[in-house]
Protein backbone atom coordinates (compact mmCIF):
# COMPACT_ATOMS: atom_id res chain seq x y z
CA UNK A 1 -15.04 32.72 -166.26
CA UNK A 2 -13.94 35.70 -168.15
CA UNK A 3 -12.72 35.30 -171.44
CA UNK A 4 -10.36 37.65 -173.15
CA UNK A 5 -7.64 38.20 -175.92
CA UNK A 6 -5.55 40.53 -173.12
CA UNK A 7 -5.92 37.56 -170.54
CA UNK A 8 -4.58 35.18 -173.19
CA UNK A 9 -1.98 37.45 -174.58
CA UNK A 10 -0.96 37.23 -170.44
CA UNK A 11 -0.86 33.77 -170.43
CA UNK A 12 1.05 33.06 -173.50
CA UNK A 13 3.65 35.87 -172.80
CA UNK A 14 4.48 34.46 -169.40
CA UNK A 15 3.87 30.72 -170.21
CA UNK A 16 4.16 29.83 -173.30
CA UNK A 17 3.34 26.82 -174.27
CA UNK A 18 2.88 24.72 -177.78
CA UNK A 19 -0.55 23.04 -178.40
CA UNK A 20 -0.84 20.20 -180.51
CA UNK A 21 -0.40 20.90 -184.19
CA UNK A 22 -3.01 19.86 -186.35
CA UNK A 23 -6.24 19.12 -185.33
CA UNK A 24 -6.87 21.28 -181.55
CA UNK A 25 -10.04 21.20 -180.02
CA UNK A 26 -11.93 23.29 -177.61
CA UNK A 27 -12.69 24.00 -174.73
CA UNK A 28 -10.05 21.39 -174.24
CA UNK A 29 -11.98 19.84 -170.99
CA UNK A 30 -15.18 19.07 -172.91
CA UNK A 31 -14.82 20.05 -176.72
CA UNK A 32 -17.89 21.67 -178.64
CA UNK A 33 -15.34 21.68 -181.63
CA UNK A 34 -12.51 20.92 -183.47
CA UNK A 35 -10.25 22.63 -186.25
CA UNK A 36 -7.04 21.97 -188.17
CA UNK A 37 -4.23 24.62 -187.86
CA UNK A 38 -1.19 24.64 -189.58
CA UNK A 39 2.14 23.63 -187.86
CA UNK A 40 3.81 26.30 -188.96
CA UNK A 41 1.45 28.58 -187.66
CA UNK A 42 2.36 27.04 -184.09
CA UNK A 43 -0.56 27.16 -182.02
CA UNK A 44 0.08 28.16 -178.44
CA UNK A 45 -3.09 27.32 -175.72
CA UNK A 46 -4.03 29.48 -172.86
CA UNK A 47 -6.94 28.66 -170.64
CA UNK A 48 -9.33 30.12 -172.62
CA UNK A 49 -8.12 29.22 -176.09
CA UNK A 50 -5.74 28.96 -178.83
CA UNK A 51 -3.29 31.57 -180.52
CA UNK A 52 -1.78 30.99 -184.02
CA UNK A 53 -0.13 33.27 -186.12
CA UNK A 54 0.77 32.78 -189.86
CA UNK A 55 4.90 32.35 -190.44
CA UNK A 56 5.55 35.81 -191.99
CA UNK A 57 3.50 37.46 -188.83
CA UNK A 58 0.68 38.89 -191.54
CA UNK A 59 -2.14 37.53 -189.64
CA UNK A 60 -3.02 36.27 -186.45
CA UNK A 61 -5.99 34.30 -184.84
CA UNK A 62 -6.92 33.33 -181.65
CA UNK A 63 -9.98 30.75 -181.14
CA UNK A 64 -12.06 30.73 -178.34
CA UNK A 65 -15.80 28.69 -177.21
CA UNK A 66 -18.06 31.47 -175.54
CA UNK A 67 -21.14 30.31 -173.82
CA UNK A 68 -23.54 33.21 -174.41
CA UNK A 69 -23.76 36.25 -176.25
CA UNK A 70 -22.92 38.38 -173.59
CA UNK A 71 -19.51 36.25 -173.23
CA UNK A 72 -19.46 37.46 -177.45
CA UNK A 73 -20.08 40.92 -176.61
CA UNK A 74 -16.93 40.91 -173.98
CA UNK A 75 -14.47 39.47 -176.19
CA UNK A 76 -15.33 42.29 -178.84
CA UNK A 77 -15.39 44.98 -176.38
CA UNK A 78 -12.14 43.49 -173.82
CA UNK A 79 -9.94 42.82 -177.48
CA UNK A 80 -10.90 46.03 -178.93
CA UNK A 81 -9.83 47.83 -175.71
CA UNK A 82 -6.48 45.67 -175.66
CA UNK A 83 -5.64 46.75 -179.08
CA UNK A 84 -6.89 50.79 -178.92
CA UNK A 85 -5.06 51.14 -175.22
CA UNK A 86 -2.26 48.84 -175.10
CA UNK A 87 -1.29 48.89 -179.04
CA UNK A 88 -1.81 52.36 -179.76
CA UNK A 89 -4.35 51.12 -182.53
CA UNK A 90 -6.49 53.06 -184.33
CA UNK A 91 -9.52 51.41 -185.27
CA UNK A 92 -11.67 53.11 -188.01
CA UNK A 93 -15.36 53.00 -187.08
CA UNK A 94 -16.41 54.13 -190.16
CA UNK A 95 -15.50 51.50 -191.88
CA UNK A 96 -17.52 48.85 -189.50
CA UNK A 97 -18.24 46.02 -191.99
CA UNK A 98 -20.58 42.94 -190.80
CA UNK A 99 -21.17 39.89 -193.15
CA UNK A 100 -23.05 36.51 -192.56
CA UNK A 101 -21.89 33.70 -195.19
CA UNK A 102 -20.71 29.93 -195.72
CA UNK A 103 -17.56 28.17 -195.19
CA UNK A 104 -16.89 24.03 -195.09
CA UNK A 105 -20.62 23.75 -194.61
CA UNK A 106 -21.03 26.09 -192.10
CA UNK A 107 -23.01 29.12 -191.05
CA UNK A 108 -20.71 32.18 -189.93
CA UNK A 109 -20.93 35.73 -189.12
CA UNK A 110 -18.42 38.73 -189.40
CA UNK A 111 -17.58 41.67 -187.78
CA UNK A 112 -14.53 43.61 -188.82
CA UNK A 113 -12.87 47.43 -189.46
CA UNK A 114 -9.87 48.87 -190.79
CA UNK A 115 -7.25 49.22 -188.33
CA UNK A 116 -3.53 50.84 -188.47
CA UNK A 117 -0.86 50.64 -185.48
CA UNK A 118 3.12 52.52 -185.95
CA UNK A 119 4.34 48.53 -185.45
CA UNK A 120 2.19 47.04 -187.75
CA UNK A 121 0.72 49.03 -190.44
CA UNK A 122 -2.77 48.80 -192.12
CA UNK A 123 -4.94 45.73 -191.04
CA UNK A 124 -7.91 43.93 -190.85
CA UNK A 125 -9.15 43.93 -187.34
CA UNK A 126 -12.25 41.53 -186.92
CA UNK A 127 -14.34 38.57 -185.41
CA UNK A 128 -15.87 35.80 -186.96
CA UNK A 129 -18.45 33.55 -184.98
CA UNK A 130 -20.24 30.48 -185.80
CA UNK A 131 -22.88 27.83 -183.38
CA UNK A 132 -20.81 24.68 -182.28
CA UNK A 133 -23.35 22.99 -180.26
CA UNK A 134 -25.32 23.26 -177.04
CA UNK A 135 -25.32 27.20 -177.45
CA UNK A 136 -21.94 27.57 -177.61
CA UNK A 137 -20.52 29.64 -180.37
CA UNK A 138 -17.09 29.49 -181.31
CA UNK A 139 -15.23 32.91 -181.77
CA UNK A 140 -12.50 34.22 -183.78
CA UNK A 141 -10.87 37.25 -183.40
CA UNK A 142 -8.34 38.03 -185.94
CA UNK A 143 -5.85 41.06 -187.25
CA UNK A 144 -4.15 40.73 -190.43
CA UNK A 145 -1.82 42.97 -192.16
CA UNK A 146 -3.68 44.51 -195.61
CA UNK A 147 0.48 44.12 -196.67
CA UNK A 148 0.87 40.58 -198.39
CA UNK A 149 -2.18 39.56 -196.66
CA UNK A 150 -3.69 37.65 -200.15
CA UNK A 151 -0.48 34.93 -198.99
CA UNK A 152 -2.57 33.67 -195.81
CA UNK A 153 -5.80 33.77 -197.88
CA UNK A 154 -6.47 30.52 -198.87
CA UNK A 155 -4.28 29.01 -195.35
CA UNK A 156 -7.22 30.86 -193.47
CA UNK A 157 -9.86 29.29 -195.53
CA UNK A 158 -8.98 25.95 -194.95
CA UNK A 159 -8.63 26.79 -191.25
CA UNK A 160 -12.02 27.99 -191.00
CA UNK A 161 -13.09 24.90 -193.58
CA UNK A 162 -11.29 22.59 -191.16
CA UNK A 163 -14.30 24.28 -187.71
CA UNK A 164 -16.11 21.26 -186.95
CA UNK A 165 -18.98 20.51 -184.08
CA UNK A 166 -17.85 17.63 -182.16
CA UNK A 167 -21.14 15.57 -180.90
């Protein structure tokens, strides 16, 4: 099964629908994890995952459970396409960052650049990733705006705080 932010973006633009606020887990059939997302941020589930985005539309997520690293290396390379193609973003490789660090306990990685798009402005464009269990590796791709980004700061943290293996 391919897994990718355009196939979700699909999905959600031509059926949306709400997932549970609050605690979602994923894959939804048999969960390797669990994490708590704002209500406000109104979740919305495809097959593949789930898409939240803060209230002021600063920064977005969208969680997904990847088998493999090759499934990894396809959601970098299918959401970076999505954005440079179908956005019109322009994704500074120069300014390729990677990071490995902590959060609620856990082990996580980073991957991110500086972005800009006419529509949106200046951004953070990036992926985290972190082992759930049995190999699988949960993945987060994210964009926020560098504009009033600081006021999802501490919202994000406790989302990625919240990431929990479930046995």
């Amino acid at each position: 099964m391919k897994h990718s932010l355009i196939a979700a973006t699909l999905v959600l633009t031509l059926f949306p629908a709400l997932a549970p606020a609050g605690t979602i887990k994923l894959p939804e059939d048999k969960p390797a994890m669990n994490a708590n997302i704002p209500d406000d941020w109104e979740p919305e589930k495809s097959d593949d995952g789930i898409l939240a985005e803060s209230p002021d539309n600063v920064a977005t997520i969208y969680l997904e459970v990847v088998s493999n690293e090759k499934e990894m290396d396809g959601v970098i390379e299918e959401s970076l396409k999505w954005l440079t193609e179908e956005h019109s973003v322009k994704v500074n490789a120069a300014t390729k960052a990677t990071k490995d660090f902590e959060e609620g306990g856990r082990k996580w990685s980073r991957i991110s650049w500086d972005g800009d798009s006419k529509e949106w402005g200046p951004a953070v464009i990036g992926f985290l990733f972190t082992e759930v269990g049995d190999g699988k590796v949960l993945t987060i791709t994210y964009w926020i705006s560098k504009k009033d980004s600081e006021k999802n700061l501490e919202t994000l943290g406790k989302i990625f705080s919240s990431v929990k293996s479930v046995p």
